[in-house]
C-alpha atoms as a PDB file:
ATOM      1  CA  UNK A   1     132.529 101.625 115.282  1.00  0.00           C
ATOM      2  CA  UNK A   2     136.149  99.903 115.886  1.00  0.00           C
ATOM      3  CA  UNK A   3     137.078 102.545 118.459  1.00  0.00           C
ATOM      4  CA  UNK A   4     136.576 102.549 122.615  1.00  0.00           C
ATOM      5  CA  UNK A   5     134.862 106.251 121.640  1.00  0.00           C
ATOM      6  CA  UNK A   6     134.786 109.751 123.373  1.00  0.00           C
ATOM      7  CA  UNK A   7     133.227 110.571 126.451  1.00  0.00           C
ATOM      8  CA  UNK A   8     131.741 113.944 126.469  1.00  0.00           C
ATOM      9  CA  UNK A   9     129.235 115.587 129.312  1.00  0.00           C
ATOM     10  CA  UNK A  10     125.130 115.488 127.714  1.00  0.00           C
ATOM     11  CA  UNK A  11     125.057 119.170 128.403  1.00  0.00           C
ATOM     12  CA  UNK A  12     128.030 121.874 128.647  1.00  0.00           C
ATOM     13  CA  UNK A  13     126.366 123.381 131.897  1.00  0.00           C
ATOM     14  CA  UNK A  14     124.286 122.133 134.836  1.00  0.00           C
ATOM     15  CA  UNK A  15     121.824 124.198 137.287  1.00  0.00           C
ATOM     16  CA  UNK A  16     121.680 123.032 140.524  1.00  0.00           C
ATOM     17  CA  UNK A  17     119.133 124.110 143.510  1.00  0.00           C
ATOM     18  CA  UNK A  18     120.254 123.683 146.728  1.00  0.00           C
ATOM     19  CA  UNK A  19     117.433 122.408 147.745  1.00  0.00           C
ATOM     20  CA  UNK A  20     117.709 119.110 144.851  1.00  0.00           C
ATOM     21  CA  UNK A  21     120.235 118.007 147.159  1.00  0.00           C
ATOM     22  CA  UNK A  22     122.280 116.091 144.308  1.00  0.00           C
ATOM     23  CA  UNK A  23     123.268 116.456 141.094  1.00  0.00           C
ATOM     24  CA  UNK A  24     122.736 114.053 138.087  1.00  0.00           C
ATOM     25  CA  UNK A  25     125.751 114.334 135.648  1.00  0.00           C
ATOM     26  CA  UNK A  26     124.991 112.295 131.991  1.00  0.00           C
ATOM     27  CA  UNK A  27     128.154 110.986 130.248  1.00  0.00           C
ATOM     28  CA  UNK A  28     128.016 109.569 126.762  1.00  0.00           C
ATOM     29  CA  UNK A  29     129.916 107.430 125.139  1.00  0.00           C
ATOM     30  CA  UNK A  30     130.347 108.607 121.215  1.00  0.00           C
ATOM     31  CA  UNK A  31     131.965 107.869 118.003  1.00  0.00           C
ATOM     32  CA  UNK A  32     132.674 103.840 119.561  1.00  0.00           C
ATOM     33  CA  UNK A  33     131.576 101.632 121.997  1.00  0.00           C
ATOM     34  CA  UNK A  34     134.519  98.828 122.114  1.00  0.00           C
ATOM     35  CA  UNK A  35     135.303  97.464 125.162  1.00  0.00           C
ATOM     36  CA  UNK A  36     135.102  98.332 128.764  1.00  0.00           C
ATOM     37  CA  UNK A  37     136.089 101.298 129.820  1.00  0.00           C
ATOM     38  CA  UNK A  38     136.241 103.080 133.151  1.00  0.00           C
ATOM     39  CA  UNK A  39     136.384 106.908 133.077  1.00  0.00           C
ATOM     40  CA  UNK A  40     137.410 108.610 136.173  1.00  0.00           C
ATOM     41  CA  UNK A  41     135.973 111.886 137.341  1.00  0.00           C
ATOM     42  CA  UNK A  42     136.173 114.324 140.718  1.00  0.00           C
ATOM     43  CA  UNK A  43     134.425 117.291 140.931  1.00  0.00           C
ATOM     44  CA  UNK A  44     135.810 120.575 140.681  1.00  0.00           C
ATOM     45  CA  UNK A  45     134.802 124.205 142.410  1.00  0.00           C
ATOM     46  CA  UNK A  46     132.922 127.136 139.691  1.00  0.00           C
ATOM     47  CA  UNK A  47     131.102 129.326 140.762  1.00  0.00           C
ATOM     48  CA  UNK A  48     130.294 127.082 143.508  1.00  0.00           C
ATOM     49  CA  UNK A  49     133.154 126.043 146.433  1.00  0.00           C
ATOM     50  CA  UNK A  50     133.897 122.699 147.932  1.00  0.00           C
ATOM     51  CA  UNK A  51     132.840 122.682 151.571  1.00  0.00           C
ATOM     52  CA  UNK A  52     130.534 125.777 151.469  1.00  0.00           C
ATOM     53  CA  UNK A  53     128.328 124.687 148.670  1.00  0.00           C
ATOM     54  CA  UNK A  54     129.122 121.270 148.280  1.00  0.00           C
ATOM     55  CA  UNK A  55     130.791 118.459 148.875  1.00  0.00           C
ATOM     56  CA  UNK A  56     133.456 117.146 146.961  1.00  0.00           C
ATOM     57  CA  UNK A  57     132.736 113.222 144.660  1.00  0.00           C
ATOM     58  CA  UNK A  58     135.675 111.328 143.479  1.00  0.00           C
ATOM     59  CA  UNK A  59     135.124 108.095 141.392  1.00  0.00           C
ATOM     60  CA  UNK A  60     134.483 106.163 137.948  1.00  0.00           C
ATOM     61  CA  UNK A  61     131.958 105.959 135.283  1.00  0.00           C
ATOM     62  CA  UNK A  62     132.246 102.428 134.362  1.00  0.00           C
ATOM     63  CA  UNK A  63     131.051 101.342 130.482  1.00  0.00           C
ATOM     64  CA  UNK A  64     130.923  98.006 129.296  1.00  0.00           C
ATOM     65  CA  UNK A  65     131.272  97.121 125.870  1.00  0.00           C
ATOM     66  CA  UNK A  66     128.395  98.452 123.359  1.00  0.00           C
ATOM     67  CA  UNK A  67     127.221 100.525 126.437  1.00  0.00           C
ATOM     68  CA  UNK A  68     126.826 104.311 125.461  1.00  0.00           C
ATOM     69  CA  UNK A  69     125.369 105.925 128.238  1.00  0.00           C
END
């Protein structure tokens, strides 16, 4: 495709154990891959609270052209 594309989360929900100790987020890249893009992100409290269950991540996701994941 022509188009930089949409960046959408692999899956709508993710389980955590404490115990994992982090958490691996997948974003793809759909419907285009032109050009490089950076996609900023910071995490946000649910049913779990900055501080008391975990710590707060501020930053980019960084694709370069044709990448998709």
């Amino acid at each position: 495709d022509d188009h930089s594309g949409l960046f959408v989360f692999d899956n709508d929900e993710k389980d955590v154990v404490e115990s994992d100790g982090l958490a691996q987020i997948t974003v793809l890249r759909t419907s285009g891959a032109r050009g490089r893009i950076r996609v900023p992100f910071i995490t946000q409290d649910g049913t779990a609270l900055i501080g008391r269950d975990y710590l707060t991540k501020e930053g980019e996701v960084i694709f370069e052209n044709n990448e998709n994941q």
